[in-house]
N, C-alpha and C. Protein backbone atom coordinates (compact mmCIF):
# COMPACT_ATOMS: atom_id res chain seq x y z
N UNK A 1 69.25 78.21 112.33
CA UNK A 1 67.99 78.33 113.02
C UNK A 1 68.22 78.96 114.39
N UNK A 2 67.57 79.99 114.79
CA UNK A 2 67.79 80.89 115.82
C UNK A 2 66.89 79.79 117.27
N UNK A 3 68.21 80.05 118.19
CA UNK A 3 67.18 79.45 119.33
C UNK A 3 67.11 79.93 120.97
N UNK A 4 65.90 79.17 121.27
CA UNK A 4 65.97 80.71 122.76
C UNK A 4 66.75 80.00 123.85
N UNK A 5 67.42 80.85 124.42
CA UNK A 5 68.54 80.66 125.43
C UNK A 5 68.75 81.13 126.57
N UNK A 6 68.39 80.51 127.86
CA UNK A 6 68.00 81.43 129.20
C UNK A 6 69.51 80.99 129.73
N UNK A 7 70.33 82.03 130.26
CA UNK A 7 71.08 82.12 131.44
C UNK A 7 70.30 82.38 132.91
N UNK A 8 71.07 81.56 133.72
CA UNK A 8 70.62 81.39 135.11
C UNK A 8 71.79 82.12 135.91
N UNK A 9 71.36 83.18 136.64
CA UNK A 9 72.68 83.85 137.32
C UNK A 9 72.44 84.06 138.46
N UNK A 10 73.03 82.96 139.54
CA UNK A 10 73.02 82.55 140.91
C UNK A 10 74.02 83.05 142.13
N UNK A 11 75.00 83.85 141.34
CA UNK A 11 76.48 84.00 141.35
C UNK A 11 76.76 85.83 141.36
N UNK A 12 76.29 87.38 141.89
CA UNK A 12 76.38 88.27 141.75
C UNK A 12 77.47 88.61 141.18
N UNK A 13 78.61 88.30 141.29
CA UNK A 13 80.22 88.60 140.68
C UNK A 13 79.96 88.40 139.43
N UNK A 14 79.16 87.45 138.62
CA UNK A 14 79.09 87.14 137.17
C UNK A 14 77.80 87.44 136.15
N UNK A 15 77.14 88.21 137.31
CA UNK A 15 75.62 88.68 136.20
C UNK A 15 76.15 89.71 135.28
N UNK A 16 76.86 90.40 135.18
CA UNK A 16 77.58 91.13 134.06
C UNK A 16 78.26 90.51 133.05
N UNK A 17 79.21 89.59 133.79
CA UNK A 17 79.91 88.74 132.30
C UNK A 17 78.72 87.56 131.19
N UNK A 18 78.01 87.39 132.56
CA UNK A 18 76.78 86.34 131.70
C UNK A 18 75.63 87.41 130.76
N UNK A 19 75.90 88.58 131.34
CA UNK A 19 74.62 89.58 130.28
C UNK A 19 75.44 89.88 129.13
N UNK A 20 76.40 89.97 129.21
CA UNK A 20 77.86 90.03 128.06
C UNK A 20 77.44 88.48 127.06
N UNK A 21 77.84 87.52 127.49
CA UNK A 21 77.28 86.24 126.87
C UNK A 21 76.02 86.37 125.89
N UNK A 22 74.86 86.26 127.25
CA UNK A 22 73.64 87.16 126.06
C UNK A 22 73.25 87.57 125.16
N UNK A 23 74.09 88.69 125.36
CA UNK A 23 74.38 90.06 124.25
C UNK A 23 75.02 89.18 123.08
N UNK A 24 76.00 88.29 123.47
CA UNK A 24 76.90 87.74 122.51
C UNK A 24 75.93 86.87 121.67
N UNK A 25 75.69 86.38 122.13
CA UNK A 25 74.37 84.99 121.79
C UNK A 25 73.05 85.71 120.67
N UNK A 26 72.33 86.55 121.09
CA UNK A 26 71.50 87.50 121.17
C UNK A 26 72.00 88.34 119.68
N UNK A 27 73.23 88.81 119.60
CA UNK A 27 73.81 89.28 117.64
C UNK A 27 74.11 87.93 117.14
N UNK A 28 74.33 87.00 117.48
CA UNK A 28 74.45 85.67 116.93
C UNK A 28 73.24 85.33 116.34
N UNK A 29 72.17 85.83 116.00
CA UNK A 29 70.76 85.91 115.73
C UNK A 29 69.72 84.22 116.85
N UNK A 30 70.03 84.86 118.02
CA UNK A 30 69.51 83.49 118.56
C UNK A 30 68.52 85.07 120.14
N UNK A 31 67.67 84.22 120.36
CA UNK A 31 67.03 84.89 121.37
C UNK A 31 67.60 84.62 122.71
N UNK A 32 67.86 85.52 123.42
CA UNK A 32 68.81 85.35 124.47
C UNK A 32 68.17 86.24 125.72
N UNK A 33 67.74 84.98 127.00
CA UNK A 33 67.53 86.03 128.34
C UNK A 33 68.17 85.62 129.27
N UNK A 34 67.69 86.16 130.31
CA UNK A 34 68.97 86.12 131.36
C UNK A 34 67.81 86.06 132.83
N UNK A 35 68.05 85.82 133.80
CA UNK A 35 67.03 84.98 135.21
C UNK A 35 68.69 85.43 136.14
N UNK A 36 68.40 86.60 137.04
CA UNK A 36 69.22 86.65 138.33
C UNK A 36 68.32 86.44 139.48
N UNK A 37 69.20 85.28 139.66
CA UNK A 37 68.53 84.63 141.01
C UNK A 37 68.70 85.33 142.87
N UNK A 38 69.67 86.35 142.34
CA UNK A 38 70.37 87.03 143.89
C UNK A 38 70.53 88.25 143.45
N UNK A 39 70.78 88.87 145.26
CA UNK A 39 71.13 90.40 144.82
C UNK A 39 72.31 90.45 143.65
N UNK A 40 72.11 91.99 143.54
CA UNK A 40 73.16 92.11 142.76
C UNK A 40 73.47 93.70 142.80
N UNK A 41 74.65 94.27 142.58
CA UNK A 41 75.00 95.96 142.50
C UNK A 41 74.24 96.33 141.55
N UNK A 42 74.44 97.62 141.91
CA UNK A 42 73.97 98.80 140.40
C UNK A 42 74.44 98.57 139.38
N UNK A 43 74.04 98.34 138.29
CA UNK A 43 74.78 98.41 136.86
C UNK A 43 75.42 99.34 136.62
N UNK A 44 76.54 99.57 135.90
CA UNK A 44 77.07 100.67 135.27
C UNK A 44 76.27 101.38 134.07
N UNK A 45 76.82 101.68 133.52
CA UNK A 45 76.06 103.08 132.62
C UNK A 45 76.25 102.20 131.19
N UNK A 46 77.49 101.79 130.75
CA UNK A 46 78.04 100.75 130.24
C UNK A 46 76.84 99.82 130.25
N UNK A 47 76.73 98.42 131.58
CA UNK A 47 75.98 97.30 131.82
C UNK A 47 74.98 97.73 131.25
N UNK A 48 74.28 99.05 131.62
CA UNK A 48 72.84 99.01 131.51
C UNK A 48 72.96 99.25 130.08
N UNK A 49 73.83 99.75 129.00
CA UNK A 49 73.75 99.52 127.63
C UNK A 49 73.19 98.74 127.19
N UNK A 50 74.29 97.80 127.61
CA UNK A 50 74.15 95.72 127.38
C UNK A 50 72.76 95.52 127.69
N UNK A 51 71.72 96.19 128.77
CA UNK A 51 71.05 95.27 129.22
C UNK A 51 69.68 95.87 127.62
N UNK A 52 70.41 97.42 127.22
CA UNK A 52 68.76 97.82 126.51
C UNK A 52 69.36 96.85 124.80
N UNK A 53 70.28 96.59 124.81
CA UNK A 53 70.96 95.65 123.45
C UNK A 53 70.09 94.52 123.40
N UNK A 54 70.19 94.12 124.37
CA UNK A 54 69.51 92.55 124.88
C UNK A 54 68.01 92.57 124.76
N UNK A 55 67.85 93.82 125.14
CA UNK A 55 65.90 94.11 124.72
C UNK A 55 65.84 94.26 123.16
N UNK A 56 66.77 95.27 122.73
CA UNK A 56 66.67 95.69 121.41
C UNK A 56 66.48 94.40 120.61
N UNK A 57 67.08 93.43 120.49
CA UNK A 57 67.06 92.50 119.92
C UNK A 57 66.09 91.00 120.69
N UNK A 58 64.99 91.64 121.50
CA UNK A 58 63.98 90.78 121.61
C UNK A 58 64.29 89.78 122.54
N UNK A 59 65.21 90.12 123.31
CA UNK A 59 65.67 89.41 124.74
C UNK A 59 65.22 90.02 125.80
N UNK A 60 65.42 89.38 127.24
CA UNK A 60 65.22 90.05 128.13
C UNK A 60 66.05 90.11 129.47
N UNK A 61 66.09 90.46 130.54
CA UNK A 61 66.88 89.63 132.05
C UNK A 61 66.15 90.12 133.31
N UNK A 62 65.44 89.06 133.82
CA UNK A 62 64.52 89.02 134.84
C UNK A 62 64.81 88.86 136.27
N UNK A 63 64.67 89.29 136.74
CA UNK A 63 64.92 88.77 138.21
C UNK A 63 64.09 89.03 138.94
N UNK A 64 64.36 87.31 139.86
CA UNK A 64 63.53 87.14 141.34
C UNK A 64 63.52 87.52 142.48
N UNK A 65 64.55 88.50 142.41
CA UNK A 65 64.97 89.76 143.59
C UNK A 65 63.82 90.96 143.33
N UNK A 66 62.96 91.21 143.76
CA UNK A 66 62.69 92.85 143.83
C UNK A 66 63.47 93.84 143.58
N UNK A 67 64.44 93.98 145.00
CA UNK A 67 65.25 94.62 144.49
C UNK A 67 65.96 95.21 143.22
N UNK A 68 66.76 93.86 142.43
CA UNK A 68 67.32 93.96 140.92
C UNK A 68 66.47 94.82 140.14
N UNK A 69 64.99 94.93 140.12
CA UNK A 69 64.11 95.19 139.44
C UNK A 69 64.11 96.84 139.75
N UNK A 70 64.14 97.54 141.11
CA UNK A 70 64.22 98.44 140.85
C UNK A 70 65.86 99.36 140.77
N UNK A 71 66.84 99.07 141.80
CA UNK A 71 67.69 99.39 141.24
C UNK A 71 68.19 99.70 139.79
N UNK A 72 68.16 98.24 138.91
CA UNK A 72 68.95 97.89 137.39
C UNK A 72 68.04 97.87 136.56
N UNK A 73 66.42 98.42 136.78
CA UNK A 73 65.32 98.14 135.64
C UNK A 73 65.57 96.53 134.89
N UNK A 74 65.68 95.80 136.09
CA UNK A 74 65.46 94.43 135.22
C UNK A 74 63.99 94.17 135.52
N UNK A 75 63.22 93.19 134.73
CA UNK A 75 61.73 93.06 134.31
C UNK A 75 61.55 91.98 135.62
N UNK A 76 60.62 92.18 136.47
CA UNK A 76 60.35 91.24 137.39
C UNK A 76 59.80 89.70 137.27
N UNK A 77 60.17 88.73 137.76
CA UNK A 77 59.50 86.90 137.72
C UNK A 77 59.60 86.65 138.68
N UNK A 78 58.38 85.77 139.03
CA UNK A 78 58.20 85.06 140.09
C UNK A 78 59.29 83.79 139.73
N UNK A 79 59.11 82.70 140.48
CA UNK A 79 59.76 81.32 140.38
C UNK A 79 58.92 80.41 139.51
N UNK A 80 57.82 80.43 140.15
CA UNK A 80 56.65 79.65 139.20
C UNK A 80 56.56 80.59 137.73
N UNK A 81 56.73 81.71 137.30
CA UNK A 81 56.67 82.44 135.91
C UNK A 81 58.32 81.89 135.33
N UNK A 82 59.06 81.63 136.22
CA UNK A 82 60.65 81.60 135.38
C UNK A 82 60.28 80.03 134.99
N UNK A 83 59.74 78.95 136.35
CA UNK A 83 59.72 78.03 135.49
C UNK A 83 59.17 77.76 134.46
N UNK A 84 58.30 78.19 134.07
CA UNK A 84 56.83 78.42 132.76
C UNK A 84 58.12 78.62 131.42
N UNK A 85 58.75 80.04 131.76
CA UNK A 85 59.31 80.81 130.80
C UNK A 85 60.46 79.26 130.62
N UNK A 86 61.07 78.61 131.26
CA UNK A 86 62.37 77.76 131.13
C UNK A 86 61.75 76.74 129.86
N UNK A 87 60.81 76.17 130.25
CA UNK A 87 60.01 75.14 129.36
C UNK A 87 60.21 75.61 127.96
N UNK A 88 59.80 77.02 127.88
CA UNK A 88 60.01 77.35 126.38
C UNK A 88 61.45 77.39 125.79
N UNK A 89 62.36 77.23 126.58
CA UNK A 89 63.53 77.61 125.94
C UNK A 89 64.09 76.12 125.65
N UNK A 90 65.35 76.40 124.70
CA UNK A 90 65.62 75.25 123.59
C UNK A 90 67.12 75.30 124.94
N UNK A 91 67.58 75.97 124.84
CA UNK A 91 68.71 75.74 125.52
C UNK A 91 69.00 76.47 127.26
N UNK A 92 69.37 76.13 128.50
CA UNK A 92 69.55 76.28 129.50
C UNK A 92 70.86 76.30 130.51
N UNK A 93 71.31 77.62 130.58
CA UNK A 93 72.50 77.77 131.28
C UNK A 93 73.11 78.53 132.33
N UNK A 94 73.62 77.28 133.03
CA UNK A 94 73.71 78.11 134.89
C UNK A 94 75.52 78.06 134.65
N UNK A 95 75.13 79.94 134.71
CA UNK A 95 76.63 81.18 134.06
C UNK A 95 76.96 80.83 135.87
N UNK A 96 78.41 80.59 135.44
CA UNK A 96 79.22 81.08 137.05
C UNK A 96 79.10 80.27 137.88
N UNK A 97 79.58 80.04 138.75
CA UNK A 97 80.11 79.30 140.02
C UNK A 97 79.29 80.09 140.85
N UNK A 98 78.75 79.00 141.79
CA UNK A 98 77.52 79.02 142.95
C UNK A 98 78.49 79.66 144.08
């Protein structure tokens, strides 16, 4: 039974290895998104692969930075929309060291 799975990425050094996770989770036939809570660099050419994989298969990775959103084309959330979105999910995980 496929289930939905939000990563929480608080940690800039690890929003890549946790969109990797995702991705991993996400061909595992389970719905998989991702919530960056802080800045973060440009994606690579590579990352941003990972990030259209993660759509392809009906995931997403949001962030509460502006920024992230236009730099890395991640999909924008407020705090009050991420908490809404958390409720729905079956499983919840804060990727990386604070």
């Amino acid at each position: 039974m496929s289930k939905k799975v939000c990563f929480l990425y608080a940690n800039p050094d690890y929003v890549v290895d946790g969109m990797r996770s995702a991705l991993g989770l996400a061909v595992e036939n389970n719905y998989a998104y991702g919530a960056v809570l802080v800045d973060m660099p440009k994606l690579s050419e590579h990352d941003q692969e990972n990030l259209d994989w993660i759509r392809d298969m009906e995931g997403e990775v949001y962030s509460t930075v502006p920024a992230n959103c236009e730099k890395n084309g991640l999909a924008p959330i407020t705090l009050e929309e991420l908490g809404e979105q958390l409720r729905e999910m079956d499983v919840i995980i804060p990727f990386g060291p604070r």
